[in-house]
PDB file of N, CA and C in Angstrom:
ATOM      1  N   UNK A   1     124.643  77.877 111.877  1.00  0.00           N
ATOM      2  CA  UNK A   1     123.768  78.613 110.989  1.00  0.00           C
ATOM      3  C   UNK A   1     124.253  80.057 110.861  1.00  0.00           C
ATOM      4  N   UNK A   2     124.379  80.742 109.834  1.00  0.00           N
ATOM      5  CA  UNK A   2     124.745  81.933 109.373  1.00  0.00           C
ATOM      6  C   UNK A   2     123.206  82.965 109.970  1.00  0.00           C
ATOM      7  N   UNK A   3     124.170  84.442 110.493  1.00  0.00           N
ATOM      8  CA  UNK A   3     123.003  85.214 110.843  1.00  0.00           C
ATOM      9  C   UNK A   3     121.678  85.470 109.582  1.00  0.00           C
ATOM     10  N   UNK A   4     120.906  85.780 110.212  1.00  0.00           N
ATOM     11  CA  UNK A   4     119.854  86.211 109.173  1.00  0.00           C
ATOM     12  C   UNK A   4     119.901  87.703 108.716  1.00  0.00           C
ATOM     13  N   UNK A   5     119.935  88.218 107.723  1.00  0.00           N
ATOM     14  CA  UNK A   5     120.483  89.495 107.800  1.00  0.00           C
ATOM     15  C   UNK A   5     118.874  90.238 107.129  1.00  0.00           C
ATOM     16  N   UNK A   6     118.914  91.347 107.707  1.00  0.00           N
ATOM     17  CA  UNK A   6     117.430  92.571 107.417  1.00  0.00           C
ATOM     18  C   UNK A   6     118.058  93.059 106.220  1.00  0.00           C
ATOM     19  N   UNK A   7     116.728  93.422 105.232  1.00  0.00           N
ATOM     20  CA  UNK A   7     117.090  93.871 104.597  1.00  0.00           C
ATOM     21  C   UNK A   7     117.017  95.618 104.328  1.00  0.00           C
ATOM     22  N   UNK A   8     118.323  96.317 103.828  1.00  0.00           N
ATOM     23  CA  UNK A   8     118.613  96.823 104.187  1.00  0.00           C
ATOM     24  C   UNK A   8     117.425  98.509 103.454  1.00  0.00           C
ATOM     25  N   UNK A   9     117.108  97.810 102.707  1.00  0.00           N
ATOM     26  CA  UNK A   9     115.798  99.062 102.346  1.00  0.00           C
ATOM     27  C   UNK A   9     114.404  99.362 103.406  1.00  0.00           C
ATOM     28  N   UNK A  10     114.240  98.038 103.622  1.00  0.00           N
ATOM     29  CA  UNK A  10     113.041  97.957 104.836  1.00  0.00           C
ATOM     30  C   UNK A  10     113.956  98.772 106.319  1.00  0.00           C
ATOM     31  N   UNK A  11     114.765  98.275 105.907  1.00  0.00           N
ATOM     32  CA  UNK A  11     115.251  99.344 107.748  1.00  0.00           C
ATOM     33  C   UNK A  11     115.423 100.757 107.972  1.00  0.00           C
ATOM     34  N   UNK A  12     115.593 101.161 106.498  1.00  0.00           N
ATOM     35  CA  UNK A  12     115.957 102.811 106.091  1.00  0.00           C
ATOM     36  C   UNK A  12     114.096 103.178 106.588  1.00  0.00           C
ATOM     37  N   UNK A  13     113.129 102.320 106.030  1.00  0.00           N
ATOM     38  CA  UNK A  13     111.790 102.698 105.513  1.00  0.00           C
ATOM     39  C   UNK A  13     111.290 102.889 107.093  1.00  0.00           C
ATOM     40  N   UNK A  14     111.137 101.500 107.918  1.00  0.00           N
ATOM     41  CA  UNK A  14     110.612 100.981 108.958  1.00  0.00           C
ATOM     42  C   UNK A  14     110.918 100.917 109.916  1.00  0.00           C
ATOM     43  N   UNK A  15     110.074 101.602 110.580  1.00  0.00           N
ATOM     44  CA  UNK A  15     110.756 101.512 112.670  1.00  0.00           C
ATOM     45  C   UNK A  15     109.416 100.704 113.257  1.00  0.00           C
ATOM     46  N   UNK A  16     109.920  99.843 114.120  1.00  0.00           N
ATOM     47  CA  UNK A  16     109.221  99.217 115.160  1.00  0.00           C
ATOM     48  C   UNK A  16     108.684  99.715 116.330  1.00  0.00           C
ATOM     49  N   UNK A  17     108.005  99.860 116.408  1.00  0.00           N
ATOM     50  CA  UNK A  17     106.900 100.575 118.250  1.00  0.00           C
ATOM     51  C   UNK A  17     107.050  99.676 119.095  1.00  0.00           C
ATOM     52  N   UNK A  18     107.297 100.019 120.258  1.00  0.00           N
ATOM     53  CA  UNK A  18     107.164  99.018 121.560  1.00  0.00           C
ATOM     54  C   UNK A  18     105.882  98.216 121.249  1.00  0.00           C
ATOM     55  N   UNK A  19     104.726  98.646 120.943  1.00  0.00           N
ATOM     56  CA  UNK A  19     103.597  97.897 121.081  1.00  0.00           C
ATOM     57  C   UNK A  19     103.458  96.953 120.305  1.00  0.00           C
ATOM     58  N   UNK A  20     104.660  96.714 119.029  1.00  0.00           N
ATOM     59  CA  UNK A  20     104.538  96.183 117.883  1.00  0.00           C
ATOM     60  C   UNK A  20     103.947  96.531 116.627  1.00  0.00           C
ATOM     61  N   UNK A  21     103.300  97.446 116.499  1.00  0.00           N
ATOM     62  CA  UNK A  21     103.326  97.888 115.250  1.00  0.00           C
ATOM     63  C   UNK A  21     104.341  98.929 114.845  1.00  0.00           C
ATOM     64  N   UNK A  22     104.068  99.013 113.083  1.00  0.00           N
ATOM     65  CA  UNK A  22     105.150  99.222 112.795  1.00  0.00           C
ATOM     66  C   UNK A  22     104.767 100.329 111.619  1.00  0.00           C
ATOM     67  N   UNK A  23     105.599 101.569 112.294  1.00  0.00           N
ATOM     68  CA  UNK A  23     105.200 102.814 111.269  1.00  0.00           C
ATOM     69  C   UNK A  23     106.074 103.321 110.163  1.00  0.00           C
ATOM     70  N   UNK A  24     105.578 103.623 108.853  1.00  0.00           N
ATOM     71  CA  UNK A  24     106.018 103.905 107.673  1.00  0.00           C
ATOM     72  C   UNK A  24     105.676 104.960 107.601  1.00  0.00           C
ATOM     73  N   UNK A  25     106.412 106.044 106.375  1.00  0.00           N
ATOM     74  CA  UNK A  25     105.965 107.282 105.711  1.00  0.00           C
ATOM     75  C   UNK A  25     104.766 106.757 105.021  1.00  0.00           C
ATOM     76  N   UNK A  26     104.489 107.968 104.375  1.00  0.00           N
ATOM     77  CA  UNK A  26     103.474 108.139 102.612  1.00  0.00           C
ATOM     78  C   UNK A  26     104.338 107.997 101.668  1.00  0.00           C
ATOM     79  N   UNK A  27     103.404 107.136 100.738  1.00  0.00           N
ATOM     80  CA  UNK A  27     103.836 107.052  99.379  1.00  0.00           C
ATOM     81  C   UNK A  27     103.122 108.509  98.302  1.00  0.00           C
ATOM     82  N   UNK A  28     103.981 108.683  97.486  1.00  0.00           N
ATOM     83  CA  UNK A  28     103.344 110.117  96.562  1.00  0.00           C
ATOM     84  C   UNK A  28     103.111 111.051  97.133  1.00  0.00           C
ATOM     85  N   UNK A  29     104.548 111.646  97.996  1.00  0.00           N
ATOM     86  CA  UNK A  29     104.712 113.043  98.076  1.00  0.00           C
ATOM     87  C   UNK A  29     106.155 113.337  97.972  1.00  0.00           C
ATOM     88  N   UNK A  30     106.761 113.061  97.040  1.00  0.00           N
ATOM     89  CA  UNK A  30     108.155 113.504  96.988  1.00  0.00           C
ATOM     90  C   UNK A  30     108.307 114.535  95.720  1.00  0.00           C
ATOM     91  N   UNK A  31     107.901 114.224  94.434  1.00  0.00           N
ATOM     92  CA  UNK A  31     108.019 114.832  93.487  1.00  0.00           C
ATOM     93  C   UNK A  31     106.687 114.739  92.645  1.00  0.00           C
ATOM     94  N   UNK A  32     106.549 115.481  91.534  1.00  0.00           N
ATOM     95  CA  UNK A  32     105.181 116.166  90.437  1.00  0.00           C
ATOM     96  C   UNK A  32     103.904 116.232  91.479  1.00  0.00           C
ATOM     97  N   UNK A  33     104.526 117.646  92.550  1.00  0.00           N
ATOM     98  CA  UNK A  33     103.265 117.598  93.618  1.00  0.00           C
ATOM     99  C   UNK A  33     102.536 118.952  92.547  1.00  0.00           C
ATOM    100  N   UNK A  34     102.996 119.752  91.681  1.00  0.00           N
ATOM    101  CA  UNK A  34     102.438 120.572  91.426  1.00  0.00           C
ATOM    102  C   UNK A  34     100.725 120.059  90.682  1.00  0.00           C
ATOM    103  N   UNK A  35     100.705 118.756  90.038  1.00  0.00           N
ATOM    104  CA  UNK A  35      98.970 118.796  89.869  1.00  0.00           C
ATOM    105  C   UNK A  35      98.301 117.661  91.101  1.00  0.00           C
ATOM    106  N   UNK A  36      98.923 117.804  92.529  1.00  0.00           N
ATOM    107  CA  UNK A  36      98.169 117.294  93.449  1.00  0.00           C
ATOM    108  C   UNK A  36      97.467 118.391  94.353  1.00  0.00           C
ATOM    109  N   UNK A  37      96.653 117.945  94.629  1.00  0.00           N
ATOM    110  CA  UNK A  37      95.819 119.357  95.559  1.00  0.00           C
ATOM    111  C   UNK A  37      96.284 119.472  96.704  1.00  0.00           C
ATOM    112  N   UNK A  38      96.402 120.584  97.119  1.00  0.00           N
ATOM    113  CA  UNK A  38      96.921 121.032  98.643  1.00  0.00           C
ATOM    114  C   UNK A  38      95.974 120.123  99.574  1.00  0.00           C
ATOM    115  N   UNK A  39      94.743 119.882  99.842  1.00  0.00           N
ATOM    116  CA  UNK A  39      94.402 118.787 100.556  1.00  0.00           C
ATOM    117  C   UNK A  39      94.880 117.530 100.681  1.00  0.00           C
ATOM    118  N   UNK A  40      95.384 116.820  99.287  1.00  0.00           N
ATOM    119  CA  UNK A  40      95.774 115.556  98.754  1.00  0.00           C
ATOM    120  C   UNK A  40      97.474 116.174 100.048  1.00  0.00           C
ATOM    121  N   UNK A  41      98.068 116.882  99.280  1.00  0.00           N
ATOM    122  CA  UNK A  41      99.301 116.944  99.988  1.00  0.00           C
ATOM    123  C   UNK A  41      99.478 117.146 101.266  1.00  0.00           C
ATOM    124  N   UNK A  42      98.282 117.418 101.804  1.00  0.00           N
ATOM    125  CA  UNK A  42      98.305 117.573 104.000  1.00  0.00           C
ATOM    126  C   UNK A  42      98.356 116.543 104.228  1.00  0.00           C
ATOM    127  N   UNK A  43      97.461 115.502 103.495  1.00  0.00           N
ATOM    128  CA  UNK A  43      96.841 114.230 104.366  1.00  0.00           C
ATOM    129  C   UNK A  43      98.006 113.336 104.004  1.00  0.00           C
ATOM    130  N   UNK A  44      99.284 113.950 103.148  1.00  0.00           N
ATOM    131  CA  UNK A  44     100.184 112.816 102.769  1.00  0.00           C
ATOM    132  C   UNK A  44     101.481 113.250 103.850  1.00  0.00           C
ATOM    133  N   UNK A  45     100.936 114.083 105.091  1.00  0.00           N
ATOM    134  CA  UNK A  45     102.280 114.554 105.721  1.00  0.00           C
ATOM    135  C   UNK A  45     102.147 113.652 106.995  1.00  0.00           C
ATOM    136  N   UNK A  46     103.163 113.349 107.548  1.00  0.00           N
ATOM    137  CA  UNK A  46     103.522 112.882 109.122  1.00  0.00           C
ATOM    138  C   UNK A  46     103.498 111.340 108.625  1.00  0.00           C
ATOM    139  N   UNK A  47     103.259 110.414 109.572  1.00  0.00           N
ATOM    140  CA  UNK A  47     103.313 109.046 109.740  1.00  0.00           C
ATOM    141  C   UNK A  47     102.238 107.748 109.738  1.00  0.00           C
ATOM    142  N   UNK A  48     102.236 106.819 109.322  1.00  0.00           N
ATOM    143  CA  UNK A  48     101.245 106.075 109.551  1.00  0.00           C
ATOM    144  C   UNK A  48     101.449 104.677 109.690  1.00  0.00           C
ATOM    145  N   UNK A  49     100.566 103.696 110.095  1.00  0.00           N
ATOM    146  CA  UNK A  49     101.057 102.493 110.701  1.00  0.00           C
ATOM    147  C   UNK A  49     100.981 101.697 109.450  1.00  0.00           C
ATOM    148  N   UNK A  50     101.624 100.533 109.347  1.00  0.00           N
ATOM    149  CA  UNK A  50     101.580  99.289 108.365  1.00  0.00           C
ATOM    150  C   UNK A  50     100.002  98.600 108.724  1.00  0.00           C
ATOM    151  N   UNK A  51      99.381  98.384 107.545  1.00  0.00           N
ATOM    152  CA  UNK A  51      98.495  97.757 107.734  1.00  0.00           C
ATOM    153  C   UNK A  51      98.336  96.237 107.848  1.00  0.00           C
ATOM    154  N   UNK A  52      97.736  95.911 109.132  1.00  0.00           N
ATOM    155  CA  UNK A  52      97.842  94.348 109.036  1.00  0.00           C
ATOM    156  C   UNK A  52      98.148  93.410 108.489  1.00  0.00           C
ATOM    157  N   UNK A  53      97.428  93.390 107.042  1.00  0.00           N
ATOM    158  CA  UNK A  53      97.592  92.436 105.686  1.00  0.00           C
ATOM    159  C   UNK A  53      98.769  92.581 105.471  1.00  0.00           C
ATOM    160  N   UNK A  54      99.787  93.098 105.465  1.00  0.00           N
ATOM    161  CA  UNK A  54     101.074  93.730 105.103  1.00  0.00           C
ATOM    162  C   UNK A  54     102.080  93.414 106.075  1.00  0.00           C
ATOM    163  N   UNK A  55     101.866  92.661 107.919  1.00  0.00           N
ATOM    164  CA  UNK A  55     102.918  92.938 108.431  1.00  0.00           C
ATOM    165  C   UNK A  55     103.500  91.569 107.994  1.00  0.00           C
ATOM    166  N   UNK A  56     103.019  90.660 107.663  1.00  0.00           N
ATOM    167  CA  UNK A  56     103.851  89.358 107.432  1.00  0.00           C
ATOM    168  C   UNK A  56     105.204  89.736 106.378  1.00  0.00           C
ATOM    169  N   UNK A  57     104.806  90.221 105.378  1.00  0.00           N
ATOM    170  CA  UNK A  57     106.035  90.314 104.254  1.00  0.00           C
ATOM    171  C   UNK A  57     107.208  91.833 105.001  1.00  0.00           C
ATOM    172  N   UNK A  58     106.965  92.799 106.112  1.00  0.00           N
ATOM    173  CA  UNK A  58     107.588  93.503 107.149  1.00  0.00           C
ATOM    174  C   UNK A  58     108.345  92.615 107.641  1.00  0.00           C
ATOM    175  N   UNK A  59     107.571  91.820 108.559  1.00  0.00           N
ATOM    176  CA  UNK A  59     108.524  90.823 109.574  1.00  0.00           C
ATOM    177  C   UNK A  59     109.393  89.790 108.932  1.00  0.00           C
ATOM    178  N   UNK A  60     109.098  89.665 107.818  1.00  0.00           N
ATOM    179  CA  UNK A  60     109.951  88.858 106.985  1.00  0.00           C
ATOM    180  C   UNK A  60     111.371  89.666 106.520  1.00  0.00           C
ATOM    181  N   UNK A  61     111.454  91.127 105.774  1.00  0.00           N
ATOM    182  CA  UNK A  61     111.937  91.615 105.981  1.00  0.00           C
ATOM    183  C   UNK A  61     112.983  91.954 107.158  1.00  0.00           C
ATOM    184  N   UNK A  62     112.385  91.925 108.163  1.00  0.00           N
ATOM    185  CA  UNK A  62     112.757  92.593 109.400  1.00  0.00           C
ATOM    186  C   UNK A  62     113.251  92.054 110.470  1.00  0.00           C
ATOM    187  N   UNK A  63     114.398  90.389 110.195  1.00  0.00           N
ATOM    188  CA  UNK A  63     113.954  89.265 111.644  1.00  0.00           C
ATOM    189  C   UNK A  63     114.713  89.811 112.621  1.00  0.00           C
ATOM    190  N   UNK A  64     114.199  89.144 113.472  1.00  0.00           N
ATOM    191  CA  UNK A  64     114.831  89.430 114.882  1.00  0.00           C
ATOM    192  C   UNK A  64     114.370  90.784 114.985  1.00  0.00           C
ATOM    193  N   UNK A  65     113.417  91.682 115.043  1.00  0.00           N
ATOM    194  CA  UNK A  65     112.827  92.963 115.551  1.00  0.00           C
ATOM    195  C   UNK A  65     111.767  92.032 116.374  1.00  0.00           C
ATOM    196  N   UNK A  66     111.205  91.238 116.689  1.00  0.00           N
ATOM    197  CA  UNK A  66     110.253  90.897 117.481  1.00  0.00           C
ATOM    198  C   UNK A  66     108.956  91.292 117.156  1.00  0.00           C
ATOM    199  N   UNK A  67     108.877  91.821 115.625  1.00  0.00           N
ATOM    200  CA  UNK A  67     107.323  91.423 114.925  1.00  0.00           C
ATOM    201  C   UNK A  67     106.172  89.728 114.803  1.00  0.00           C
TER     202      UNK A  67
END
């Protein structure tokens, strides 16, 4: 059987936690921040986890990470 290979956008995006979940950036803060509100743009800074509903099509993405 041929390896299974990750794909290679999900690996740039997605890192795996020891505990198993799995943390992503924010979406809509890269560019036309000028008509978002400075509140809108705090809460879009630092990291956040994949939400449940979502890790199946991750781990699919992602084999052999042990999701």
């Amino acid at each position: 059987m041929p390896k299974m290979k990750t794909k290679s956008a999900a690996k740039k995006r997605f890192r795996v936690r020891p505990g198993g979940t799995v943390k992503r950036g924010h979406a809509f803060k890269r560019h036309i921040l000028t008509k978002k509100t400075t509140k809108n743009k705090r809460h879009l800074r630092g990291i956040t986890a994949v939400h449940k509903t979502n890790m199946g099509h991750v781990a699919q993405m992602l084999p052999g990470c042990g999701i």
